[in-house]
N, C-alpha and C. Protein backbone atom coordinates (compact mmCIF):
# COMPACT_ATOMS: atom_id res chain seq x y z
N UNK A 1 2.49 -9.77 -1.39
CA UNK A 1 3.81 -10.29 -1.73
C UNK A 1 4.10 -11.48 -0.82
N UNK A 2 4.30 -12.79 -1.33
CA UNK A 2 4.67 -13.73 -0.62
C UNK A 2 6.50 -13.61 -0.09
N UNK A 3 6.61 -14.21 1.02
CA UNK A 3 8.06 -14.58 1.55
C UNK A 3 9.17 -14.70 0.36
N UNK A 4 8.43 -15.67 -0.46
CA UNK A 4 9.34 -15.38 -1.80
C UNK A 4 9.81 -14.46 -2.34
N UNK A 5 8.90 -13.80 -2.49
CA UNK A 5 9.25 -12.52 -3.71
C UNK A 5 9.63 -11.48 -2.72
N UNK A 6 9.54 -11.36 -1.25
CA UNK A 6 10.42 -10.72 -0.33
C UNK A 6 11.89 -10.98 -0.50
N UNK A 7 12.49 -12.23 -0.22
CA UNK A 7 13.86 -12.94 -0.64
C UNK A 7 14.41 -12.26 -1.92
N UNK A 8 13.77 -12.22 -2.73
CA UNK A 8 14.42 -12.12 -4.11
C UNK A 8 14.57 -10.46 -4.10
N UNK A 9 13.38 -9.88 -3.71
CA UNK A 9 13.33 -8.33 -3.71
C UNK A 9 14.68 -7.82 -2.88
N UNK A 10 14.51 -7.93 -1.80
CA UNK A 10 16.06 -8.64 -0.65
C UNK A 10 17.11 -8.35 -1.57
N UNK A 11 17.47 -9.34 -2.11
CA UNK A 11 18.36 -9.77 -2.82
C UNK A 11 18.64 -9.18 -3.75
N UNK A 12 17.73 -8.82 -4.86
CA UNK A 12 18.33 -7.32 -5.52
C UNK A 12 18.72 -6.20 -4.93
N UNK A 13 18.11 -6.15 -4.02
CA UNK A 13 18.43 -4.38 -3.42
C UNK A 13 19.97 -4.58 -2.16
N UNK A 14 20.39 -5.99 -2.69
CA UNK A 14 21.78 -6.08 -1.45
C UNK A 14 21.15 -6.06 -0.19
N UNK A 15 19.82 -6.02 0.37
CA UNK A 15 20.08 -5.88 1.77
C UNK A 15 19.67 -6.85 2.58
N UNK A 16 19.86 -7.30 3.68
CA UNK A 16 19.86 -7.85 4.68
C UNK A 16 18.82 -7.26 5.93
N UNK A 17 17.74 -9.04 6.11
CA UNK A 17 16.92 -8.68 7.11
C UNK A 17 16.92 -9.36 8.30
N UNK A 18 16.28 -8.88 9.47
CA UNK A 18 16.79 -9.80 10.87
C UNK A 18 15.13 -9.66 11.54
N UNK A 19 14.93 -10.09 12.14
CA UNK A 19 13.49 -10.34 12.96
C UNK A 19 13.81 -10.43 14.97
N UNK A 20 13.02 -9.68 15.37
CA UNK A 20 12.46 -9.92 16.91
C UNK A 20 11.21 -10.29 16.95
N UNK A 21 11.07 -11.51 17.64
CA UNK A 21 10.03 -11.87 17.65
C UNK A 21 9.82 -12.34 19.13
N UNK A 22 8.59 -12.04 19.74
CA UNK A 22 8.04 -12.57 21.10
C UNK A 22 6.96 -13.49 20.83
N UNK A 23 5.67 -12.92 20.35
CA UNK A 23 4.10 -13.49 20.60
C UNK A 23 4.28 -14.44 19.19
N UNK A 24 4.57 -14.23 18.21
CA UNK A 24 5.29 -15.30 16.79
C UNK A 24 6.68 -16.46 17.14
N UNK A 25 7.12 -16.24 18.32
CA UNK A 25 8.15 -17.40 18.32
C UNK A 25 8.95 -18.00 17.49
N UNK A 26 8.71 -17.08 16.81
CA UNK A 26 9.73 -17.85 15.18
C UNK A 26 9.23 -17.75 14.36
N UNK A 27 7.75 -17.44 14.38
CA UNK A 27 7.01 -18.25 12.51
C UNK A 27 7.97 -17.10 11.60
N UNK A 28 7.77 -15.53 11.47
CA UNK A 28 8.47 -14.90 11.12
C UNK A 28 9.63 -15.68 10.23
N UNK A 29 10.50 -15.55 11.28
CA UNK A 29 11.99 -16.30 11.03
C UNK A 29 11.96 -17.61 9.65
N UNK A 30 11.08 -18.49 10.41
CA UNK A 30 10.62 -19.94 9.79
C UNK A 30 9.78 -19.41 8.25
N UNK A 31 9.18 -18.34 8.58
CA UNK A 31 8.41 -18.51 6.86
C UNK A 31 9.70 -17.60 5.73
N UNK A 32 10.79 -16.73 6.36
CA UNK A 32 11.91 -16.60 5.27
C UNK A 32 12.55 -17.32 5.14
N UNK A 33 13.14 -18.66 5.92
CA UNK A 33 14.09 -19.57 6.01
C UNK A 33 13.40 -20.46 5.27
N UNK A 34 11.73 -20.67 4.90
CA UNK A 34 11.62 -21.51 4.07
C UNK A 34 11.65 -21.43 2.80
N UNK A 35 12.30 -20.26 2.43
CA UNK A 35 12.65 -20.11 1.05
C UNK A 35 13.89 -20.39 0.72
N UNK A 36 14.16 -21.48 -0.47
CA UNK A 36 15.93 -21.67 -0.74
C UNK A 36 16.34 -20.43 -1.11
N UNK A 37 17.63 -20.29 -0.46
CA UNK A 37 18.57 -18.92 -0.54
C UNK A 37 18.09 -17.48 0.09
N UNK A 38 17.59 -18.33 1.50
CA UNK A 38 17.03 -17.04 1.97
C UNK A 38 18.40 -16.79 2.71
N UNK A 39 19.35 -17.48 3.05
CA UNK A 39 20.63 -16.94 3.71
C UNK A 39 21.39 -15.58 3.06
N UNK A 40 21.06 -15.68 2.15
CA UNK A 40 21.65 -14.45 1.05
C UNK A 40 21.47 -13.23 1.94
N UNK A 41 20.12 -13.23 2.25
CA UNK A 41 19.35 -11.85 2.74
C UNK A 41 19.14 -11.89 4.56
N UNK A 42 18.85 -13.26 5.12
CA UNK A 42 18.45 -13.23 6.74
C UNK A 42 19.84 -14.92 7.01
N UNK A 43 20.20 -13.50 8.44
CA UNK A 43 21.43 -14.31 8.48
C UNK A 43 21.19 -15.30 9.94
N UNK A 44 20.40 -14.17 10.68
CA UNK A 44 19.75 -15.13 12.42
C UNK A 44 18.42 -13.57 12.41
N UNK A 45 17.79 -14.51 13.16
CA UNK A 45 16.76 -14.08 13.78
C UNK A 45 16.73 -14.10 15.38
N UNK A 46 15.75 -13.24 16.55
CA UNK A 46 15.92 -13.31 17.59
C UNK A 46 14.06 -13.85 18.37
N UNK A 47 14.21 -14.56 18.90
CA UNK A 47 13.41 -14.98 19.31
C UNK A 47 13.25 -14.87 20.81
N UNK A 48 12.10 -13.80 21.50
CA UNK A 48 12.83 -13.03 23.01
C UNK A 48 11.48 -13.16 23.34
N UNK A 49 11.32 -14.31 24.10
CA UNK A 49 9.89 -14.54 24.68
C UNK A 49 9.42 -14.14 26.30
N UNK A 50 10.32 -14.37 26.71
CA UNK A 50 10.34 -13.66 28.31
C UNK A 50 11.16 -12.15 27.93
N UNK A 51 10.84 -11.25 28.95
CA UNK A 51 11.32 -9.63 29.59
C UNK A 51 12.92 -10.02 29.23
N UNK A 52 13.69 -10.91 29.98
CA UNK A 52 14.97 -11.06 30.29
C UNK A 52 15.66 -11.33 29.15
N UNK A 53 15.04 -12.33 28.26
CA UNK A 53 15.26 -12.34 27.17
C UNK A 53 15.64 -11.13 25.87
N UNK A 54 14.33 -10.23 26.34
CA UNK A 54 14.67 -8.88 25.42
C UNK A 54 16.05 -7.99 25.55
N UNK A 55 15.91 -8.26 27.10
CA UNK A 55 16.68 -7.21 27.57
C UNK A 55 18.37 -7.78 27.52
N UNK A 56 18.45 -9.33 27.63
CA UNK A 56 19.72 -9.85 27.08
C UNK A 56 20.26 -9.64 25.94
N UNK A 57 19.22 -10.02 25.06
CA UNK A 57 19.57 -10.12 23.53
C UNK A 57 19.63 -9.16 23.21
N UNK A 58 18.53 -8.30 23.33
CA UNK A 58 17.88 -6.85 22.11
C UNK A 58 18.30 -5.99 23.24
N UNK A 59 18.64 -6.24 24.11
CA UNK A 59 19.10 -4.02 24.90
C UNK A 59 17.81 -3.98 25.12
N UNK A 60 16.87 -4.30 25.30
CA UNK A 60 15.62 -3.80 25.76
C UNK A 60 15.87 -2.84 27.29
N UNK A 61 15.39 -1.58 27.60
CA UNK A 61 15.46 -1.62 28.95
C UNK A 61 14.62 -1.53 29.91
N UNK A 62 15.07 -2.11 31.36
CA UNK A 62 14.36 -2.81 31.98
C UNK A 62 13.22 -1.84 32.23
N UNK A 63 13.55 -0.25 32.42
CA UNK A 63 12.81 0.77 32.49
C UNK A 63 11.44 0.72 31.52
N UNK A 64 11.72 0.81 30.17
CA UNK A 64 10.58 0.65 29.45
C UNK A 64 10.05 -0.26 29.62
N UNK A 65 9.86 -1.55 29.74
CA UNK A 65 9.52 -3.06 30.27
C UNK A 65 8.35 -2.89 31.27
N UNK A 66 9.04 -2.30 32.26
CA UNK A 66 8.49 -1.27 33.63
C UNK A 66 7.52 -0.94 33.15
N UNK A 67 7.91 0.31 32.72
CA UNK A 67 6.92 1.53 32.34
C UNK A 67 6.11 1.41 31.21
N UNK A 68 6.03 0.61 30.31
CA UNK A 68 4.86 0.16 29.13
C UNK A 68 4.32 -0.89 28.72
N UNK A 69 5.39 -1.94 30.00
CA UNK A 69 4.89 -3.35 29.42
C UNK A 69 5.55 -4.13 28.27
N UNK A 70 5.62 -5.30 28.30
CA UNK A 70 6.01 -5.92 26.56
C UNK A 70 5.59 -5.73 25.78
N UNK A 71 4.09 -5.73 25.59
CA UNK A 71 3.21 -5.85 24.80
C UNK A 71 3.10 -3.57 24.22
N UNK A 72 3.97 -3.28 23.87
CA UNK A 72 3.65 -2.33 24.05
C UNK A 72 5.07 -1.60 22.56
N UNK A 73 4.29 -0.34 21.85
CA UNK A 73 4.82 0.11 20.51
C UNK A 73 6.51 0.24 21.30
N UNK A 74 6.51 1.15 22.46
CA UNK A 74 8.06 1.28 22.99
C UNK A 74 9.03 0.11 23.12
N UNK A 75 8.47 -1.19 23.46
CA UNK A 75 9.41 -1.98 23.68
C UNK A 75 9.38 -2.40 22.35
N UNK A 76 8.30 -2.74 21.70
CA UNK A 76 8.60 -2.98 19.74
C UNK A 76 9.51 -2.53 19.27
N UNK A 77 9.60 -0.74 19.36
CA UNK A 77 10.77 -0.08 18.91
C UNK A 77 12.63 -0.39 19.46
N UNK A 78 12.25 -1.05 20.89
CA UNK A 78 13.47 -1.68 21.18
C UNK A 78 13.95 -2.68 21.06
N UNK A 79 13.08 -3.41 20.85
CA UNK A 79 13.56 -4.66 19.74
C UNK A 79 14.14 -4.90 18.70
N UNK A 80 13.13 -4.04 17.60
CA UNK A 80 13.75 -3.95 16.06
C UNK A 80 14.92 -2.78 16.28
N UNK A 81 15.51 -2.23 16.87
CA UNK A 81 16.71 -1.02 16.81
C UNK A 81 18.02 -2.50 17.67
N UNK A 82 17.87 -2.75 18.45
CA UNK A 82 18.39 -3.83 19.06
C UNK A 82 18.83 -4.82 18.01
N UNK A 83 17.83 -5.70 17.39
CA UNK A 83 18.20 -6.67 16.54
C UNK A 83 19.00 -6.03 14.86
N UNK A 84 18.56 -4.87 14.74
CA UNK A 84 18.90 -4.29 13.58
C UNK A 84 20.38 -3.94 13.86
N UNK A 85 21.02 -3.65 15.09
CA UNK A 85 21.96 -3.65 15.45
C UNK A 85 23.02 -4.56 15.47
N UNK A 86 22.37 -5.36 16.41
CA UNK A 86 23.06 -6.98 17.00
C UNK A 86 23.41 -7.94 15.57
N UNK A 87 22.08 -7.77 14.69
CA UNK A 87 22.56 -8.60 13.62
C UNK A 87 23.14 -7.74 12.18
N UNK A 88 23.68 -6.68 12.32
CA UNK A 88 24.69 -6.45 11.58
C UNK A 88 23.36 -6.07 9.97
N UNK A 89 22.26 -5.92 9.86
CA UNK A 89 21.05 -5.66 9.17
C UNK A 89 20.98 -4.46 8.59
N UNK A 90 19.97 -4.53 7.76
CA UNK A 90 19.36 -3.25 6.94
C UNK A 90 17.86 -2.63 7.45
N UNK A 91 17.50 -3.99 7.71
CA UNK A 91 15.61 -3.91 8.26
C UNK A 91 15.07 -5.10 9.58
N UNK A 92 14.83 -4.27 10.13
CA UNK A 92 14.71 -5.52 11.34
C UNK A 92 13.24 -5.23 11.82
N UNK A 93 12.25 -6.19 11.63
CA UNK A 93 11.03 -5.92 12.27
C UNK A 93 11.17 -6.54 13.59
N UNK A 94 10.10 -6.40 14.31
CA UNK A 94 9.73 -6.73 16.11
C UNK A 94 8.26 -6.71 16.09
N UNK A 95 8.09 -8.25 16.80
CA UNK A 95 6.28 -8.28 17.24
C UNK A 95 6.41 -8.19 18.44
N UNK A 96 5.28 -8.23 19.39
CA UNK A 96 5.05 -8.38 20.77
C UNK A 96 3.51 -8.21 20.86
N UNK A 97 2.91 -9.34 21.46
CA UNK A 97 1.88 -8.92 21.30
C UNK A 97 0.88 -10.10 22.24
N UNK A 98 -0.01 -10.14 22.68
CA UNK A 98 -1.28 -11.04 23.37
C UNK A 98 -1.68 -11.83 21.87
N UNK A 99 -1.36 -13.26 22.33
CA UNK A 99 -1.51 -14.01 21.80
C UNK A 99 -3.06 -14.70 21.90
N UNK A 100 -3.23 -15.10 23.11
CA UNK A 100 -4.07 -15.61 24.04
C UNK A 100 -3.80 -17.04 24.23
N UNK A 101 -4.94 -17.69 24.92
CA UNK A 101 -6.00 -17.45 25.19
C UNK A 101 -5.85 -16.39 26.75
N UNK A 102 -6.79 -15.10 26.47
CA UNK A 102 -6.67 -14.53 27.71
C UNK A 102 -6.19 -12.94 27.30
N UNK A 103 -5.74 -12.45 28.26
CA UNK A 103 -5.30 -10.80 28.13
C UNK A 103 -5.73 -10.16 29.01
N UNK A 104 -6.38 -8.42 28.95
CA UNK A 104 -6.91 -8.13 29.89
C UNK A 104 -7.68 -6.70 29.17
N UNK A 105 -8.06 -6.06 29.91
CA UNK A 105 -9.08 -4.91 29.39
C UNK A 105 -8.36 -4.28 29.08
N UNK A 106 -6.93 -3.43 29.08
CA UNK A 106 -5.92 -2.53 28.87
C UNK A 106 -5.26 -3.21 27.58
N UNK A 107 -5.26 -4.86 27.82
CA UNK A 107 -4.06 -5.04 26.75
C UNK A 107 -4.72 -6.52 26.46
N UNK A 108 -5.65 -6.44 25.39
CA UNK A 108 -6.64 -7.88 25.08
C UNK A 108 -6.35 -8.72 24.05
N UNK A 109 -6.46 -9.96 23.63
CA UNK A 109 -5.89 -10.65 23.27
C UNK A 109 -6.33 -10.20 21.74
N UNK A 110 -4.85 -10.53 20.90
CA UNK A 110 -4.71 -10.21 19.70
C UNK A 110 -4.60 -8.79 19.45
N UNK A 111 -3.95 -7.82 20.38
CA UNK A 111 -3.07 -6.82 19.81
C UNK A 111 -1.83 -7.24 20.07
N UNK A 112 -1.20 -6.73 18.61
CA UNK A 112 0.37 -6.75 18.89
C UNK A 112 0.51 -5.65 18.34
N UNK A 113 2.37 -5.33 19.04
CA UNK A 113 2.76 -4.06 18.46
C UNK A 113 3.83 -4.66 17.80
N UNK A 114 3.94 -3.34 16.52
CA UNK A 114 4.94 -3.54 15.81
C UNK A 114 5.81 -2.78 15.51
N UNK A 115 7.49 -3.08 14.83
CA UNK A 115 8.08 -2.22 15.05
C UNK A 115 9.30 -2.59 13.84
N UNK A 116 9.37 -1.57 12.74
CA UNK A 116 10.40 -1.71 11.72
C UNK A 116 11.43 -1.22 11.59
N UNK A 117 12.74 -1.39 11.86
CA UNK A 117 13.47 -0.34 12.50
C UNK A 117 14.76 -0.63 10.74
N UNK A 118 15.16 0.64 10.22
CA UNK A 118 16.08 0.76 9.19
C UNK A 118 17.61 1.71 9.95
N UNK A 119 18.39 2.05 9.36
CA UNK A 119 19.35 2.53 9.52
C UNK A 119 18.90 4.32 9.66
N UNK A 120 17.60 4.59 9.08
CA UNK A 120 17.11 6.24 8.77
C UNK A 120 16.54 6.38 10.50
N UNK A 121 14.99 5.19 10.42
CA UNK A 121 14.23 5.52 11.23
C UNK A 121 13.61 3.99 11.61
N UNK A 122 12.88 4.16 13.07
CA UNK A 122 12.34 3.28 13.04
C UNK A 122 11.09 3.51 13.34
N UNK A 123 9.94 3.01 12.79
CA UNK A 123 8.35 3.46 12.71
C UNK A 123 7.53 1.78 14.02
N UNK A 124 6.40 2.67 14.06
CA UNK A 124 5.62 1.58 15.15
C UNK A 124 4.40 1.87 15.00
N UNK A 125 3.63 0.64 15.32
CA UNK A 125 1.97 0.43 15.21
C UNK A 125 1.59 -0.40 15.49
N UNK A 126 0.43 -0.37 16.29
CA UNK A 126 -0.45 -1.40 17.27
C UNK A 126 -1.34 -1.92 16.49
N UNK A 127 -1.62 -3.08 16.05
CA UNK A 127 -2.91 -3.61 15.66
C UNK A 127 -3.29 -4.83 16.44
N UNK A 128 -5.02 -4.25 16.61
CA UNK A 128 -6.12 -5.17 16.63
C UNK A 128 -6.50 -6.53 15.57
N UNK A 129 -6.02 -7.30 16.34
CA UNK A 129 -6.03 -8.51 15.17
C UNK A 129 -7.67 -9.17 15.86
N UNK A 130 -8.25 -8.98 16.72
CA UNK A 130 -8.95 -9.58 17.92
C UNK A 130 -8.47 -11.16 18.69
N UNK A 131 -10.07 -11.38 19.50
CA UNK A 131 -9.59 -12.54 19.89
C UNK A 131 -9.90 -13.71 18.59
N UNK A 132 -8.86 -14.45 18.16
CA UNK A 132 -9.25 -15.04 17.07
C UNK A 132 -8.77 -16.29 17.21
N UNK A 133 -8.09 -17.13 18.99
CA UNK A 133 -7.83 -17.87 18.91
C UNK A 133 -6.13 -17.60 19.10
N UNK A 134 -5.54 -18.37 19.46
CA UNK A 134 -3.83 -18.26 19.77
C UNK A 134 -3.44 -18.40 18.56
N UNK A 135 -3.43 -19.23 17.78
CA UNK A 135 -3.18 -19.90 15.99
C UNK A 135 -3.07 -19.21 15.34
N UNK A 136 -4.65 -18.65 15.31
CA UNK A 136 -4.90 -17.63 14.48
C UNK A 136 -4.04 -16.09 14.25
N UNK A 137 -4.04 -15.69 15.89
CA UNK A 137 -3.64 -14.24 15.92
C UNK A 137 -1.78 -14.24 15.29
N UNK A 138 -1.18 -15.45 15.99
CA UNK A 138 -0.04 -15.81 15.58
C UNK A 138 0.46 -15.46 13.94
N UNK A 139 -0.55 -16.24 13.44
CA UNK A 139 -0.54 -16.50 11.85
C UNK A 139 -0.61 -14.79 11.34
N UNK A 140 -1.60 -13.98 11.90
CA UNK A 140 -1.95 -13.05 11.33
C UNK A 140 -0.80 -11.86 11.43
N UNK A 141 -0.42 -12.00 12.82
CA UNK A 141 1.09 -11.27 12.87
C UNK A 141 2.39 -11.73 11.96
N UNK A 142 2.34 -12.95 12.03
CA UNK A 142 3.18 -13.23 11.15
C UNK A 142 3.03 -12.80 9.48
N UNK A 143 2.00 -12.80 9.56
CA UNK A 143 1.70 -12.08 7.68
C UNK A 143 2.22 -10.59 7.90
N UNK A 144 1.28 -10.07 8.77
CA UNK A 144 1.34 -8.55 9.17
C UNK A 144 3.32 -8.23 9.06
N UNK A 145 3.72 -8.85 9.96
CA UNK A 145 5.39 -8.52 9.86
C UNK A 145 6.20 -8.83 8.58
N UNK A 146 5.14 -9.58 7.95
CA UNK A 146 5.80 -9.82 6.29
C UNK A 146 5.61 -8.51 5.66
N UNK A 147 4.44 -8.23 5.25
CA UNK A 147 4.35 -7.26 4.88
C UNK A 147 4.94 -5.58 5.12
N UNK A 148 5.31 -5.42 6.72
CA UNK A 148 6.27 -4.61 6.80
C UNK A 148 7.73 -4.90 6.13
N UNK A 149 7.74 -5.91 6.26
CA UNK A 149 9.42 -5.85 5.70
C UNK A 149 9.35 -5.69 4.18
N UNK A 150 8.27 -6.14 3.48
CA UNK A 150 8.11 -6.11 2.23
C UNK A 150 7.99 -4.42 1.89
N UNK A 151 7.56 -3.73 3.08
CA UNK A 151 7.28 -2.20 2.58
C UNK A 151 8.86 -1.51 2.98
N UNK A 152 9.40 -1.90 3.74
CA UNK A 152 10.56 -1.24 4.28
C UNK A 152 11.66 -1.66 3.31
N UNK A 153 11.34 -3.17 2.69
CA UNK A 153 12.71 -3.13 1.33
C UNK A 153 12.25 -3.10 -0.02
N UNK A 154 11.04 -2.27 0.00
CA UNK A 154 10.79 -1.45 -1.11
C UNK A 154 10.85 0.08 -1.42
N UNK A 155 11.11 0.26 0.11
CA UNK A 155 11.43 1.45 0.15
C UNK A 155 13.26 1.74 0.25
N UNK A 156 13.79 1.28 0.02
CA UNK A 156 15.47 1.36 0.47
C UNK A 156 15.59 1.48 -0.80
């Protein structure tokens, strides 16, 4: 399902989507906004690239940050519950993830975690995208978080 037919799907079902994004910086945000009348459905997006950032915007806390890291399903889940909040939403996804170039043996470049958070529940999952280049892994999360939202407002 392209961004498009997300918008429109959106848009029949009345609901409203919002995005956290760290290791994507926006593309997220930028590939629903490039659809005319995506305002209908996404009203702001959050873009929380540093710790301080999360924890300003999204309630992240500093504890989990601590204790699992950014890059990690717990702080995902505090993102999308945060932004699903803050922006007044139905479905709010969250990336975080090693972009590269670089990483480390615990946490290597091109995993991100993810995190879909609805008004019921919010679900999480780590994927291995590998090292595929900064561009690349970017791009691939950014599909990847399409497709959650496409499953979460098909399911509402």
């Amino acid at each position: 399902m392209s961004a498009e037919q997300l918008i429109t799907l959106a848009k029949q079902k009345g609901l409203k989507l919002t995005t956290a994004e760290s290791c994507t910086g926006g593309l997220v945000s930028a590939a629903l906004t490039d659809i005319p009348g995506s305002s209908a459905v996404f009203e702001r997006g959050f873009v929380t690239y540093a710790n301080t950032a999360k924890m300003d915007m999204l309630g992240v806390h500093g504890i989990t940050l601590e204790r699992f890291g950014a890059v990690s399903e717990e702080t995902a889940r505090e993102m999308a519950e945060g932004a699903l909040q803050r922006a007044g939403a139905d479905i709010a996804v969250a990336i975080s993830g090693i972009a590269g170039p670089g990483g480390s043996e615990t946490k290597p470049e091109g995993r991100v975690c993810y995190a879909i958070a609805t008004k019921a529940e919010t679900l999480s999952e780590t994927m291995e995208h590998g090292a595929l280049g900064r561009a690349q892994v970017r791009a691939a999360a950014t599909r990847h978080a399409l497709q959650l939202l496409k499953a979460a407002t098909q399911e509402q």
